[in-house]
PDB file of N, CA and C in Angstrom:
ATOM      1  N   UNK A   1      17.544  -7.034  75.849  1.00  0.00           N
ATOM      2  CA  UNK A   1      16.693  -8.135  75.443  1.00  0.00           C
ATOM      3  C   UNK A   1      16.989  -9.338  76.329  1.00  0.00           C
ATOM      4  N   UNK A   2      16.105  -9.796  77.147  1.00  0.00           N
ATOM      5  CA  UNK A   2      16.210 -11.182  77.666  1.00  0.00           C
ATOM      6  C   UNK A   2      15.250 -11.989  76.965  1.00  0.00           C
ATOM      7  N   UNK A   3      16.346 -13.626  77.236  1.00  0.00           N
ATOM      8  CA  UNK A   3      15.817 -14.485  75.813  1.00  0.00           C
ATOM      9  C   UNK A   3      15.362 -15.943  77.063  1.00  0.00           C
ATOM     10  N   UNK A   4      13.678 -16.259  76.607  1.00  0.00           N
ATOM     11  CA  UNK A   4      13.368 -17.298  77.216  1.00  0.00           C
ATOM     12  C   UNK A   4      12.681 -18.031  76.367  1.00  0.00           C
ATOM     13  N   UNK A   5      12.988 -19.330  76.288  1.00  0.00           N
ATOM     14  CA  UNK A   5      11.882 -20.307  75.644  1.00  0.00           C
ATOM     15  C   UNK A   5      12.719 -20.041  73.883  1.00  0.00           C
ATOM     16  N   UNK A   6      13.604 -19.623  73.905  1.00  0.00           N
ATOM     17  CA  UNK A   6      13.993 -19.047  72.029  1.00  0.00           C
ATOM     18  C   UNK A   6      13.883 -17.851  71.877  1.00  0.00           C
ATOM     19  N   UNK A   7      12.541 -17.139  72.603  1.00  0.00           N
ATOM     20  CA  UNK A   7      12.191 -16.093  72.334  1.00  0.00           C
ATOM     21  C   UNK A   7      12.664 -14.961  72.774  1.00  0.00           C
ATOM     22  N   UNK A   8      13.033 -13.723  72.110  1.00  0.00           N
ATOM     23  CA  UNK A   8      13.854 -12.623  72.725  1.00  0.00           C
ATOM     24  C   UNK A   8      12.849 -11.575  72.912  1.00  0.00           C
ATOM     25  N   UNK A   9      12.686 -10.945  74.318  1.00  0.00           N
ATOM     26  CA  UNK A   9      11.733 -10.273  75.373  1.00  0.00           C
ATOM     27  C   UNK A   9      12.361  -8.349  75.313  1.00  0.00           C
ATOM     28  N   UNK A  10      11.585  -7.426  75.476  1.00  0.00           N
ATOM     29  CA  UNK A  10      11.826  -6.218  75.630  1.00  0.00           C
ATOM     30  C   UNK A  10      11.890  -6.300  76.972  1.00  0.00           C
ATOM     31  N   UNK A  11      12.321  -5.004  78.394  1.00  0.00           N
ATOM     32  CA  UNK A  11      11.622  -5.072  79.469  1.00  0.00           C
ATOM     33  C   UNK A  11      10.421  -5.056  79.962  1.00  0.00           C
ATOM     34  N   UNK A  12       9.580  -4.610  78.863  1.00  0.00           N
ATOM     35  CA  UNK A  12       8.277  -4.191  79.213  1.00  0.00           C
ATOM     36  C   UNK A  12       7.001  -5.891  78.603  1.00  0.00           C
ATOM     37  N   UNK A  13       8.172  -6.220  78.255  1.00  0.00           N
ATOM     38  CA  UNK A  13       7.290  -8.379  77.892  1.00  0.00           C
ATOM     39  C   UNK A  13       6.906  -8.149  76.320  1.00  0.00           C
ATOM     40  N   UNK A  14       7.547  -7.389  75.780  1.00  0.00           N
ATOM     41  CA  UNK A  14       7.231  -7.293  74.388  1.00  0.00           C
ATOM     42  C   UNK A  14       8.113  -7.868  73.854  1.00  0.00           C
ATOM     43  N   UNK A  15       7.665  -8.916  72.521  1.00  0.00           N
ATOM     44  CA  UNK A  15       8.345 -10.007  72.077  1.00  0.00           C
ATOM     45  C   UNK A  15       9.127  -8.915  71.159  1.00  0.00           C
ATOM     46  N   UNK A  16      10.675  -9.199  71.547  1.00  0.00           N
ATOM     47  CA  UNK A  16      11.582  -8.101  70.275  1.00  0.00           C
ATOM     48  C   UNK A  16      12.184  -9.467  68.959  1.00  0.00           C
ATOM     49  N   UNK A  17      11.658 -10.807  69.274  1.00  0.00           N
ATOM     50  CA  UNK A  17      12.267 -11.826  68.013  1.00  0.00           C
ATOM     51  C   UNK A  17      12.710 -12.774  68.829  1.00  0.00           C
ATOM     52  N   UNK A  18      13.185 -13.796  67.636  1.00  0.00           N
ATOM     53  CA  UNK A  18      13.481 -15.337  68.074  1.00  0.00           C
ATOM     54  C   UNK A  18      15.052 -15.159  67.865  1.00  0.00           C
ATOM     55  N   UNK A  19      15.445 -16.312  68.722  1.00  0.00           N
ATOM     56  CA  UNK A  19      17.234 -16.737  69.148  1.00  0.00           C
ATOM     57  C   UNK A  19      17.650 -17.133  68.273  1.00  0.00           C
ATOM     58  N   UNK A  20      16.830 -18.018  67.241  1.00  0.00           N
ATOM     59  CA  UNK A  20      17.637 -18.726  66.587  1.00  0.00           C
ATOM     60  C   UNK A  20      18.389 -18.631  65.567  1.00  0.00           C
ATOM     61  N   UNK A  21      19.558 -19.068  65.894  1.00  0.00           N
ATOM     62  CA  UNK A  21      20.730 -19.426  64.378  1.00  0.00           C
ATOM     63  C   UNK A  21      19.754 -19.902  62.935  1.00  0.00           C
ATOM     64  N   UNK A  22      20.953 -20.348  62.065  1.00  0.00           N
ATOM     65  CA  UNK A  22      20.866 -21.034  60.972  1.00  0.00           C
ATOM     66  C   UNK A  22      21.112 -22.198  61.044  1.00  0.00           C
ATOM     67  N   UNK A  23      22.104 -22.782  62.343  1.00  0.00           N
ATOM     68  CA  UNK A  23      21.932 -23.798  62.552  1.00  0.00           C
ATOM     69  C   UNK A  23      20.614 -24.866  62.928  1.00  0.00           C
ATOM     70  N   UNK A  24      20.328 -24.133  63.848  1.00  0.00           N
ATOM     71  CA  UNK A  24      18.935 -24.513  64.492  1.00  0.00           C
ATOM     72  C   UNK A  24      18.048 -24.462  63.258  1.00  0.00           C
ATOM     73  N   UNK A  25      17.762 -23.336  62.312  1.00  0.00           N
ATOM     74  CA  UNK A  25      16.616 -23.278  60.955  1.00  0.00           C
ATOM     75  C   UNK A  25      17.205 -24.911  60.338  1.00  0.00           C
ATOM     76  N   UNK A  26      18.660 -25.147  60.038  1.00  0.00           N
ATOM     77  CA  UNK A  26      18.801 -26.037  59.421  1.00  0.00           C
ATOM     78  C   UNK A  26      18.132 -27.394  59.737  1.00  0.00           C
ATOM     79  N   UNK A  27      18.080 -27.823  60.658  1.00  0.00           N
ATOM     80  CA  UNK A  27      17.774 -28.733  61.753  1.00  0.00           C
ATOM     81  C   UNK A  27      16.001 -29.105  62.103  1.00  0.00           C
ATOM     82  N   UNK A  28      15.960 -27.793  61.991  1.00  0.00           N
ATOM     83  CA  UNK A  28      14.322 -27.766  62.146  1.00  0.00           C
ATOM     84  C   UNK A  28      13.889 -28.170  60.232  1.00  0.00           C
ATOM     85  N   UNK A  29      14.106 -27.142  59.703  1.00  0.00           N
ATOM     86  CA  UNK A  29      13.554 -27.752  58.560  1.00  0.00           C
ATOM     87  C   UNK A  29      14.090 -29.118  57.847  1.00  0.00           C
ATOM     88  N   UNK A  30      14.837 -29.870  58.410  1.00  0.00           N
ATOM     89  CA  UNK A  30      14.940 -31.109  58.230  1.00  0.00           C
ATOM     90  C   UNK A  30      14.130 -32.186  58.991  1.00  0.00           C
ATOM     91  N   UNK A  31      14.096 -31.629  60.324  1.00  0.00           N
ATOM     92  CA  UNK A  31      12.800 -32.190  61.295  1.00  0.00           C
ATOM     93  C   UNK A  31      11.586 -32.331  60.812  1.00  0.00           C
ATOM     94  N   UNK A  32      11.267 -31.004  59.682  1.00  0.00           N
ATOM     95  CA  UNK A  32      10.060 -31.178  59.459  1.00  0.00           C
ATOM     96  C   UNK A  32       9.695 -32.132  57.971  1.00  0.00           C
ATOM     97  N   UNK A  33      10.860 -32.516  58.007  1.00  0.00           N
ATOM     98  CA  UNK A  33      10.921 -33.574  56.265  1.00  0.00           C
ATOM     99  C   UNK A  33      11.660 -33.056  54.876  1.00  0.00           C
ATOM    100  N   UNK A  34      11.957 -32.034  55.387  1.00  0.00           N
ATOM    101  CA  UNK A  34      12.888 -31.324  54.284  1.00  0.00           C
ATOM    102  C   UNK A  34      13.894 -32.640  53.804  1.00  0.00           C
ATOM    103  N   UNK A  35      14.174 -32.753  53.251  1.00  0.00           N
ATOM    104  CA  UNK A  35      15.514 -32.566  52.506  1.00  0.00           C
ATOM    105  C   UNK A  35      17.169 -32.731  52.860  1.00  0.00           C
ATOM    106  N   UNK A  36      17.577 -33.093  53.510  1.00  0.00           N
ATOM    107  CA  UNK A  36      19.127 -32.853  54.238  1.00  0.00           C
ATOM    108  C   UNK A  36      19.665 -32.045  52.665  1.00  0.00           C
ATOM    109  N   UNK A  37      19.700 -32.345  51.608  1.00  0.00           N
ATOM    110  CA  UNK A  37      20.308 -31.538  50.648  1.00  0.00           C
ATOM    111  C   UNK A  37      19.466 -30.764  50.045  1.00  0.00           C
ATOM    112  N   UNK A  38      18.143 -30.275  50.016  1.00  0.00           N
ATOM    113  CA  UNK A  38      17.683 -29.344  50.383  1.00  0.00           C
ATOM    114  C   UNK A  38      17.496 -28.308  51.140  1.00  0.00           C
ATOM    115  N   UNK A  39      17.381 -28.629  52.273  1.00  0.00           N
ATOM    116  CA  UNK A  39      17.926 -27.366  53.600  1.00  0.00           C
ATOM    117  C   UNK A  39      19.224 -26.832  53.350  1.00  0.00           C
ATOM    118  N   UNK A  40      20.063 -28.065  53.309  1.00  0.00           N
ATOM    119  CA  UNK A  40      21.641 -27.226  53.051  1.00  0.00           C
ATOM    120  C   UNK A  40      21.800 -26.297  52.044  1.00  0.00           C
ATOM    121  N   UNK A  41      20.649 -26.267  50.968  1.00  0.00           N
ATOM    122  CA  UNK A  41      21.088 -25.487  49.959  1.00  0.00           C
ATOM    123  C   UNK A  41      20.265 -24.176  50.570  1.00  0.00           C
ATOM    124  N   UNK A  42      19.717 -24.154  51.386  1.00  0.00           N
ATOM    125  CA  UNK A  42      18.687 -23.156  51.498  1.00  0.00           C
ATOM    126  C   UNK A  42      19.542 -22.126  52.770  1.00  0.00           C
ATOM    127  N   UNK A  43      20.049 -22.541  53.232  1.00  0.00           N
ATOM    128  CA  UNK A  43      20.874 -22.236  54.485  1.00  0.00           C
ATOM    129  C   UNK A  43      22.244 -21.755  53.969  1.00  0.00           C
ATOM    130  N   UNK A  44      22.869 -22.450  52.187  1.00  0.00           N
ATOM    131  CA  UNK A  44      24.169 -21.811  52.342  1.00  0.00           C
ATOM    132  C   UNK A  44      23.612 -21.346  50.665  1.00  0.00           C
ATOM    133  N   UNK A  45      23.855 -21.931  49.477  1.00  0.00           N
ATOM    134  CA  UNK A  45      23.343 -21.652  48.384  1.00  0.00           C
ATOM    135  C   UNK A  45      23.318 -19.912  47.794  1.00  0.00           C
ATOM    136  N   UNK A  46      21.495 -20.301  48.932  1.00  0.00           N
ATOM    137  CA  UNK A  46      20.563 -19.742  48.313  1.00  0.00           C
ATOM    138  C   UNK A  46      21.280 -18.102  48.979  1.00  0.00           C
ATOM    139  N   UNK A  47      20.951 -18.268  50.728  1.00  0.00           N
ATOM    140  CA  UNK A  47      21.348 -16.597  50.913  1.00  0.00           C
ATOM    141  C   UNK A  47      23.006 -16.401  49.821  1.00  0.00           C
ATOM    142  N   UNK A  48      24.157 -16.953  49.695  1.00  0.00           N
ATOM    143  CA  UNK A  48      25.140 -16.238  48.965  1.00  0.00           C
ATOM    144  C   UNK A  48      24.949 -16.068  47.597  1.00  0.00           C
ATOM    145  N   UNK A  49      23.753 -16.777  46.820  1.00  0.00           N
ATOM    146  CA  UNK A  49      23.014 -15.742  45.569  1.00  0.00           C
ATOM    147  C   UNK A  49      22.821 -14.171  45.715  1.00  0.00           C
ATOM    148  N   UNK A  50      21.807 -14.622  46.751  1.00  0.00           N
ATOM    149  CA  UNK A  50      21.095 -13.341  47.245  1.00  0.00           C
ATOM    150  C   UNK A  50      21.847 -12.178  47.479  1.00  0.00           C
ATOM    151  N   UNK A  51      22.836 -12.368  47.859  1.00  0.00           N
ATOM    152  CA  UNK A  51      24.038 -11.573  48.808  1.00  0.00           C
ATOM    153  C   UNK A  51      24.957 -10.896  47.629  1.00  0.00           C
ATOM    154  N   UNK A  52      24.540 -11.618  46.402  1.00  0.00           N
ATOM    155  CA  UNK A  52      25.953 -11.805  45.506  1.00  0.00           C
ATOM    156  C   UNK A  52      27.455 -12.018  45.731  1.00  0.00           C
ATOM    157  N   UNK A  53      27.404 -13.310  46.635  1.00  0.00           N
ATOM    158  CA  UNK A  53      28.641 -13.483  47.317  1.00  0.00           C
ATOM    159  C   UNK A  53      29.221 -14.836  46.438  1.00  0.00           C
ATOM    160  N   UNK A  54      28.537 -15.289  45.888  1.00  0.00           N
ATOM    161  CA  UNK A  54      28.563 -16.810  45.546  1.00  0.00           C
ATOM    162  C   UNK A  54      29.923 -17.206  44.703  1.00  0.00           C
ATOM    163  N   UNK A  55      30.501 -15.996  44.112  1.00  0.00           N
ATOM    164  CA  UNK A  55      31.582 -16.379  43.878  1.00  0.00           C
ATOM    165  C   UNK A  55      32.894 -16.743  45.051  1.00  0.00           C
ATOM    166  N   UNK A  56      33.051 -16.641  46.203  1.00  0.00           N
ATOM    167  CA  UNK A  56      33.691 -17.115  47.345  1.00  0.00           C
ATOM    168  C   UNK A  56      33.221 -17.748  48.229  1.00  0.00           C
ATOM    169  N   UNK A  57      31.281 -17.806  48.268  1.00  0.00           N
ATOM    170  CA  UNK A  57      30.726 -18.799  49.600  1.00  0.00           C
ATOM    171  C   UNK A  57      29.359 -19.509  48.899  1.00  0.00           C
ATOM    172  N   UNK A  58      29.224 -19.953  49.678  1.00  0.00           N
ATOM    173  CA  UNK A  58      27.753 -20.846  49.561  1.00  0.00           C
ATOM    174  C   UNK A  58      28.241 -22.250  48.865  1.00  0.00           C
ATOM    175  N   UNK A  59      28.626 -22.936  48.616  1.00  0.00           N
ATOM    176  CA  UNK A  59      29.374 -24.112  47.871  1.00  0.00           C
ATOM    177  C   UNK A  59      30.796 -24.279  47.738  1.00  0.00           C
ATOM    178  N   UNK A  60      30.816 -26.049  48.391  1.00  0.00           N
ATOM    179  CA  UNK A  60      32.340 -26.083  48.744  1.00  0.00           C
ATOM    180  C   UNK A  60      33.276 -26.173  46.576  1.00  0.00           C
ATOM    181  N   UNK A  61      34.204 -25.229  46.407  1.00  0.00           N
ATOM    182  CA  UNK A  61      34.284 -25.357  45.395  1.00  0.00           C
ATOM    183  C   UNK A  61      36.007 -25.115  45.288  1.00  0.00           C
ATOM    184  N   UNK A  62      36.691 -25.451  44.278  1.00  0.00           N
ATOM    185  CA  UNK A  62      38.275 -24.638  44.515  1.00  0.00           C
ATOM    186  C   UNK A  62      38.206 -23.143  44.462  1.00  0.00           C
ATOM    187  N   UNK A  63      38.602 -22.517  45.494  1.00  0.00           N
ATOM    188  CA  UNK A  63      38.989 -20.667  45.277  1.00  0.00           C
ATOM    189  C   UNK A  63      38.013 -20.297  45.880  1.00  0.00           C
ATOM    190  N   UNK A  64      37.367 -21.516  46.456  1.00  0.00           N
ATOM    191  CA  UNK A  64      36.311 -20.100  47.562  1.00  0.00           C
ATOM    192  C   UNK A  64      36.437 -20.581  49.255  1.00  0.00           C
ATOM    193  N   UNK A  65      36.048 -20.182  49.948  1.00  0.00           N
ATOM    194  CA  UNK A  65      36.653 -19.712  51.313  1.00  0.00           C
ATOM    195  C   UNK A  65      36.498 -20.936  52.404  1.00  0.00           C
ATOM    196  N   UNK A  66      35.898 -22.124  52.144  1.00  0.00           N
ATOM    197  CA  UNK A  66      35.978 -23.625  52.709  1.00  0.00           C
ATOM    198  C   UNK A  66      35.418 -23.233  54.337  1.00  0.00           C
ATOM    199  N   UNK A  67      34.109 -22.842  54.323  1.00  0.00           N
ATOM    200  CA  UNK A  67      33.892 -22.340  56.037  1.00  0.00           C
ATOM    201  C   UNK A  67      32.883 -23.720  55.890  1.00  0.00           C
ATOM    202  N   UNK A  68      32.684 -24.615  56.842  1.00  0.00           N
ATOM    203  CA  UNK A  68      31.326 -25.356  56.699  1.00  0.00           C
ATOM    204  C   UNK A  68      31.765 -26.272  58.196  1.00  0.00           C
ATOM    205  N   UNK A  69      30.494 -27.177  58.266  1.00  0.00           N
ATOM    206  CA  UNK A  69      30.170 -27.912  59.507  1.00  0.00           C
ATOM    207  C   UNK A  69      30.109 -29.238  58.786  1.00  0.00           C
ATOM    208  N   UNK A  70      30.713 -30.027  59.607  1.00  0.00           N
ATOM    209  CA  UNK A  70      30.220 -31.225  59.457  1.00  0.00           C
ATOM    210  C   UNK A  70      29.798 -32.008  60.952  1.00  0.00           C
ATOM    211  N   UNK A  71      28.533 -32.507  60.014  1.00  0.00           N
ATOM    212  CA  UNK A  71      27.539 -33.451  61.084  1.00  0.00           C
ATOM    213  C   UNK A  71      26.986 -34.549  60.887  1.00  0.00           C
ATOM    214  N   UNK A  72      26.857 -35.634  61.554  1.00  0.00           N
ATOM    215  CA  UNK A  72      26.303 -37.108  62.175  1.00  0.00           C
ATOM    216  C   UNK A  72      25.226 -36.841  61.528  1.00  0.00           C
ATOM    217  N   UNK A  73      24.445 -38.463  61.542  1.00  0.00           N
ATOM    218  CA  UNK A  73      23.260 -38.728  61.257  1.00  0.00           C
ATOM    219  C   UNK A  73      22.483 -38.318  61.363  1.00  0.00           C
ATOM    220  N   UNK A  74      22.422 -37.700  63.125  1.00  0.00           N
ATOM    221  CA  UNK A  74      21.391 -37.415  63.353  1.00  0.00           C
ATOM    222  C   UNK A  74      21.071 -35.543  63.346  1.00  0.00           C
ATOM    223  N   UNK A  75      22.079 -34.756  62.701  1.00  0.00           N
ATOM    224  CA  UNK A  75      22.278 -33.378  62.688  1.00  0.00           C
ATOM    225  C   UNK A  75      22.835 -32.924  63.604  1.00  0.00           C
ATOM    226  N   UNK A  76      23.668 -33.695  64.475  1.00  0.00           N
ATOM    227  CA  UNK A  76      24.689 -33.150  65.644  1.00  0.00           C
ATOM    228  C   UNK A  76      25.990 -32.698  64.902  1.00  0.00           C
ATOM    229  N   UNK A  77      26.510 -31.459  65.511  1.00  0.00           N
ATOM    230  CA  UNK A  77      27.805 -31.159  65.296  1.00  0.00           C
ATOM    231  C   UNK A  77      28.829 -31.724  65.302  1.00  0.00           C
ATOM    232  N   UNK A  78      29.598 -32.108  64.854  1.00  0.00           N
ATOM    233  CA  UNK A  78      30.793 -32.651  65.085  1.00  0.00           C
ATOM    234  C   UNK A  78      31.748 -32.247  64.738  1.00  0.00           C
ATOM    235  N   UNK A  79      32.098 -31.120  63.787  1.00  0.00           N
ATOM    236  CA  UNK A  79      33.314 -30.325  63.908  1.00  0.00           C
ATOM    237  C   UNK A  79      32.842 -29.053  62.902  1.00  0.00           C
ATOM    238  N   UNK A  80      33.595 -28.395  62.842  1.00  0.00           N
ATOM    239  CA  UNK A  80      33.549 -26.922  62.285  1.00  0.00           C
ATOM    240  C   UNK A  80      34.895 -26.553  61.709  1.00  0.00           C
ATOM    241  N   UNK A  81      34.865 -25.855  60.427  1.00  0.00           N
ATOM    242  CA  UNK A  81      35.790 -25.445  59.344  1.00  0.00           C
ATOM    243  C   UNK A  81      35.897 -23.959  59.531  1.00  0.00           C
ATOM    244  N   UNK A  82      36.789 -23.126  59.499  1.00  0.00           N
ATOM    245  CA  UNK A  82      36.350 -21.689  58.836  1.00  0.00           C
ATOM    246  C   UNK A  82      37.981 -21.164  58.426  1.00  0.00           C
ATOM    247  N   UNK A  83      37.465 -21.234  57.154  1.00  0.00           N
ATOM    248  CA  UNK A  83      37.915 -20.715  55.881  1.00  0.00           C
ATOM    249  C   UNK A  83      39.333 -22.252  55.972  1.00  0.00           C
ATOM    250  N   UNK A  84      38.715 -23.195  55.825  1.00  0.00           N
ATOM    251  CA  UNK A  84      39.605 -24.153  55.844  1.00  0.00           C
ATOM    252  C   UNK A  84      40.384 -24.864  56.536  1.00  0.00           C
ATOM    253  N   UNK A  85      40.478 -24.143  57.920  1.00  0.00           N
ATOM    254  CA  UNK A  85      40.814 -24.811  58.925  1.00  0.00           C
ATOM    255  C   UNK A  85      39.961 -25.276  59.921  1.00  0.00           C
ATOM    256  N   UNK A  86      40.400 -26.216  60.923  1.00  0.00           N
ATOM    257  CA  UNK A  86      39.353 -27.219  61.561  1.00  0.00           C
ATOM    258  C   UNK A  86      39.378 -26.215  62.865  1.00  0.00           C
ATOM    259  N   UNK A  87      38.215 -25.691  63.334  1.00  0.00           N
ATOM    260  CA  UNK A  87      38.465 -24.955  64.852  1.00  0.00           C
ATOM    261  C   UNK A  87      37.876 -25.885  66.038  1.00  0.00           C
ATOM    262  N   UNK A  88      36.791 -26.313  65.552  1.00  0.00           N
ATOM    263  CA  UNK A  88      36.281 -27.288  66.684  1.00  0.00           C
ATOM    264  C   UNK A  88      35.840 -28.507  66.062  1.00  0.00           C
TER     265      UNK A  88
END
């Protein structure tokens, strides 16, 4: 798969899907007027319902696994957690 424009390409120019993270979904649907605590719930929340994970992820809580991002005003990165420690 080669990836141009977001978009991920077969050899033959057949679109095989898009690049993007959850980061990027997060970002965009805030671009588009979402919510900042809306998106976030939709991005961590909602899939570890789904997943039935929610007892260890999706919400920072005591006894569950502390992975998350924190970001600026403007939705820039500025550091990263996983499972409680600071990596970047």
């Amino acid at each position: 798969v080669t990836v141009k424009n977001g978009l991920g390409f077969l050899d033959d120019g057949t679109i095989a899907g898009a690049s993007a993270n959850a980061f990027d979904g997060l970002r965009h649907l805030v671009g588009c007027g979402i919510p900042v605590e809306s998106a976030v719930r939709m991005a961590t929340y909602n899939p570890a319902k789904v997943l039935n994970v929610l007892d260890r992820l999706g919400t920072l809580s005591i006894g569950k696994t502390a992975s998350f991002l924190v970001l600026n005003d403007n939705m820039e990165l500025k550091s990263v957690y996983l499972k409680g420690r600071r990596i970047v």
